[in-house]
Protein backbone atom coordinates (compact mmCIF):
# COMPACT_ATOMS: atom_id res chain seq x y z
CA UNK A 1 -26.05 4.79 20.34
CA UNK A 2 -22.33 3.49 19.67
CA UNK A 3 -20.12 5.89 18.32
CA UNK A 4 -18.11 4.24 15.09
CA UNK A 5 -14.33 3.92 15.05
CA UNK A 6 -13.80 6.16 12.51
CA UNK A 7 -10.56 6.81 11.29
CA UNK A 8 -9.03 9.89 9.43
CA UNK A 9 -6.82 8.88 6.81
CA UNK A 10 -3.97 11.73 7.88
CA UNK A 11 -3.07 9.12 10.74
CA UNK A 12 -2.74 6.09 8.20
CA UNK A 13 0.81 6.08 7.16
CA UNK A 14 3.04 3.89 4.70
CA UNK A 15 5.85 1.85 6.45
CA UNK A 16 9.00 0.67 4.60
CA UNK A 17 10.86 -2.10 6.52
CA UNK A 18 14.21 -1.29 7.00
CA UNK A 19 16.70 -3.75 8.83
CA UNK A 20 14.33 -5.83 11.67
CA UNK A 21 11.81 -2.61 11.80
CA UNK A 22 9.23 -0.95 9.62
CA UNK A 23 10.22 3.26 9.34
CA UNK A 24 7.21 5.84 8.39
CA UNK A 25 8.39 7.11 5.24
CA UNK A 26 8.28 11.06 5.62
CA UNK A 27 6.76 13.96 3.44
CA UNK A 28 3.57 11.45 2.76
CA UNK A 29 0.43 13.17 1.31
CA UNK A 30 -1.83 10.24 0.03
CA UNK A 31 -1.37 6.34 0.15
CA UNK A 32 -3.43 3.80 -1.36
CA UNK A 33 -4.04 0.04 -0.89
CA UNK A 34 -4.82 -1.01 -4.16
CA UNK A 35 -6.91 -4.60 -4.06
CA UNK A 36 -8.21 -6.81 -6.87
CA UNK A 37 -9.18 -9.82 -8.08
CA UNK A 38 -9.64 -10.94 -11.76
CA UNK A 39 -12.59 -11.86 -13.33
CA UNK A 40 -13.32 -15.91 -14.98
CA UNK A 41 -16.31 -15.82 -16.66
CA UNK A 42 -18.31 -18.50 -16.46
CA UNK A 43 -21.56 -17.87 -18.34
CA UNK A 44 -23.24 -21.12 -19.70
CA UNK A 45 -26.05 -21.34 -21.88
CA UNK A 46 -28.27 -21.82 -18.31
CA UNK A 47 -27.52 -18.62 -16.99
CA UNK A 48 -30.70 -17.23 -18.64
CA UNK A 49 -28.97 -14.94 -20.56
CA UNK A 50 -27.33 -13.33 -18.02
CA UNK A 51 -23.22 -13.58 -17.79
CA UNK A 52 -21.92 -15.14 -14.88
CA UNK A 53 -18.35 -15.28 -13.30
CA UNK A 54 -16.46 -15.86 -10.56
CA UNK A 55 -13.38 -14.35 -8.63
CA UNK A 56 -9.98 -15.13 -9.82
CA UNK A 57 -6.46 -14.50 -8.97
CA UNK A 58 -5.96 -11.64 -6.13
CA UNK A 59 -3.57 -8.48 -6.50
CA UNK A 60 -2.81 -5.86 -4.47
CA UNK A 61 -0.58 -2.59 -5.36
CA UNK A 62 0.20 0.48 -3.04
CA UNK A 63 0.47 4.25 -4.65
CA UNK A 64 1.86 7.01 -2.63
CA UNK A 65 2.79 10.43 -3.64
CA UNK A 66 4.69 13.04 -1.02
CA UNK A 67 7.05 15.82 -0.67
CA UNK A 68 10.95 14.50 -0.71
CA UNK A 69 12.59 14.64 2.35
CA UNK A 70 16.63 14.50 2.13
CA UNK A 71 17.93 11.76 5.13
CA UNK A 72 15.05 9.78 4.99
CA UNK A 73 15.82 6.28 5.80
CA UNK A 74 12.43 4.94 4.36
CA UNK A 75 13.15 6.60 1.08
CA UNK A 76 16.44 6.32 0.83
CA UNK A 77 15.55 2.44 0.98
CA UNK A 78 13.25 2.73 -1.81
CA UNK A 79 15.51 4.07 -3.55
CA UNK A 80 17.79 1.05 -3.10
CA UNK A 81 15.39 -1.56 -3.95
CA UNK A 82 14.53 1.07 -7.22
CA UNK A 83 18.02 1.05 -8.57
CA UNK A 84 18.77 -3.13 -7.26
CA UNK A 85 15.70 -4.18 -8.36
CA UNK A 86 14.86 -5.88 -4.86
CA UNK A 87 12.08 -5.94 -3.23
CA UNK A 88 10.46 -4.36 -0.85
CA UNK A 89 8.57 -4.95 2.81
CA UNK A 90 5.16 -2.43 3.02
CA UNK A 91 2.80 -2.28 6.45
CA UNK A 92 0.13 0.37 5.87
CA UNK A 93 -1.64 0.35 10.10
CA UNK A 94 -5.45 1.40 10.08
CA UNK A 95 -6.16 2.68 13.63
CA UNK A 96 -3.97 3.36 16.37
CA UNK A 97 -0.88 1.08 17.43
CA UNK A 98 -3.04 0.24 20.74
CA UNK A 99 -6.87 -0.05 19.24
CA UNK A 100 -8.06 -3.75 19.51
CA UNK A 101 -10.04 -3.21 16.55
CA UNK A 102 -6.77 -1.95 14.20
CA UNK A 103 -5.88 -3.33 11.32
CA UNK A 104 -2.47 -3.36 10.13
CA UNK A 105 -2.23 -4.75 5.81
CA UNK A 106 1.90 -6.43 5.10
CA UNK A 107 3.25 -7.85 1.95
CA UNK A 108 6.38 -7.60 -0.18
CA UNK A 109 6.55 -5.92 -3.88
CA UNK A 110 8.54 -4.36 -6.02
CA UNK A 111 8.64 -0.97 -6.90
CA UNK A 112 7.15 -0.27 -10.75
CA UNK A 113 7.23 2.88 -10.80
CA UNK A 114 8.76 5.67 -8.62
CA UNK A 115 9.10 9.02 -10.68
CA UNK A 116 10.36 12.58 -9.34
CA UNK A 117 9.04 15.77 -9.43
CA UNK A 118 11.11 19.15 -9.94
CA UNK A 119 8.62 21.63 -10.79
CA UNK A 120 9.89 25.48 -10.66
CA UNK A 121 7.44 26.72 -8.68
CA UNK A 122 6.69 23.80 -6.25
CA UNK A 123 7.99 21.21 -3.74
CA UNK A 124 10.04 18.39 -5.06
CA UNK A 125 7.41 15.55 -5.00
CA UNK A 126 7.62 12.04 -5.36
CA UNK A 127 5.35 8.97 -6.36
CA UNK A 128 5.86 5.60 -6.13
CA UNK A 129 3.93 2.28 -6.92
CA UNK A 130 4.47 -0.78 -5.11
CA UNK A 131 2.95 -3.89 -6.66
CA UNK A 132 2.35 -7.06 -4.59
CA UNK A 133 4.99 -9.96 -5.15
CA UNK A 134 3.87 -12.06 -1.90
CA UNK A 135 0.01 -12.59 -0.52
CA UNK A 136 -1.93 -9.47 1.28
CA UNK A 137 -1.42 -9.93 4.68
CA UNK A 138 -4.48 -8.45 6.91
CA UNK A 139 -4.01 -8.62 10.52
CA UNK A 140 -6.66 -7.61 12.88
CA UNK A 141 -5.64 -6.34 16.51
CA UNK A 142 -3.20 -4.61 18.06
CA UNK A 143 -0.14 -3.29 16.41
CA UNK A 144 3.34 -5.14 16.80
């Protein structure tokens, strides 16, 4: 029996390109790729009363949430294209740099919403929200 390439999601990490090279941005605690597409409906009066639709336009959106780390370059960048309104380069990697059957997901967004946490008796926290200004890239294969 074939034993599955699982993978844990504590070795799935956010990149933020910064200058020609994509930087892990540090304190991380949970990422999400967010994917969707719309919905056309389509339902005709021979759909036998049943509603029918298709798939529409595609989005995609990235959440994150982490501790703040002071020096680091990937946030420090975020916070960049925050306050310039640019935007910004994202590479989440599923599987390790040198497994064949990795996947590693690219595109560029802007950031819609990055808020800070101070609470008394915590970490400072942050979350961010990336939202997808270019096509999904999904490439399949070994990391670059």
């Amino acid at each position: 029996m074939a034993v599955a390439n699982k993978v844990a999601g504590v070795d799935v990490l956010l990149k933020i390109k910064q200058g020609s090279s994509f930087v892990i941005l540090g304190g991380q605690t949970g990422s999400t790729l967010n994917r969707e597409a719309e919905t056309i409906e389509v339902t005709d009066k021979t759909s036998g009363g049943w509603a029918s639709s298709l798939p529409g336009i595609k989005s995609w959106s990235i959440d994150c949430d982490g501790f703040v780390v002071l020096g680091d370059a990937a946030l420090e960048a975020l916070e960049d294209a925050f306050n310039n309104r640019t935007p910004v380069d994202a590479e989440i990697r599923v599987g390790a740099s040198d497994s064949s059957d990795g996947v590693t997901y690219t595109g560029t967004g802007y950031i819609v919403d990055f808020p800070l946490e101070f609470a008394q008796d915590d970490a400072v926290t942050y979350s961010l929200s990336i939202e997808g200004a270019t096509p999904l890239v999904r490439t399949k294969g070994l990391a670059s």
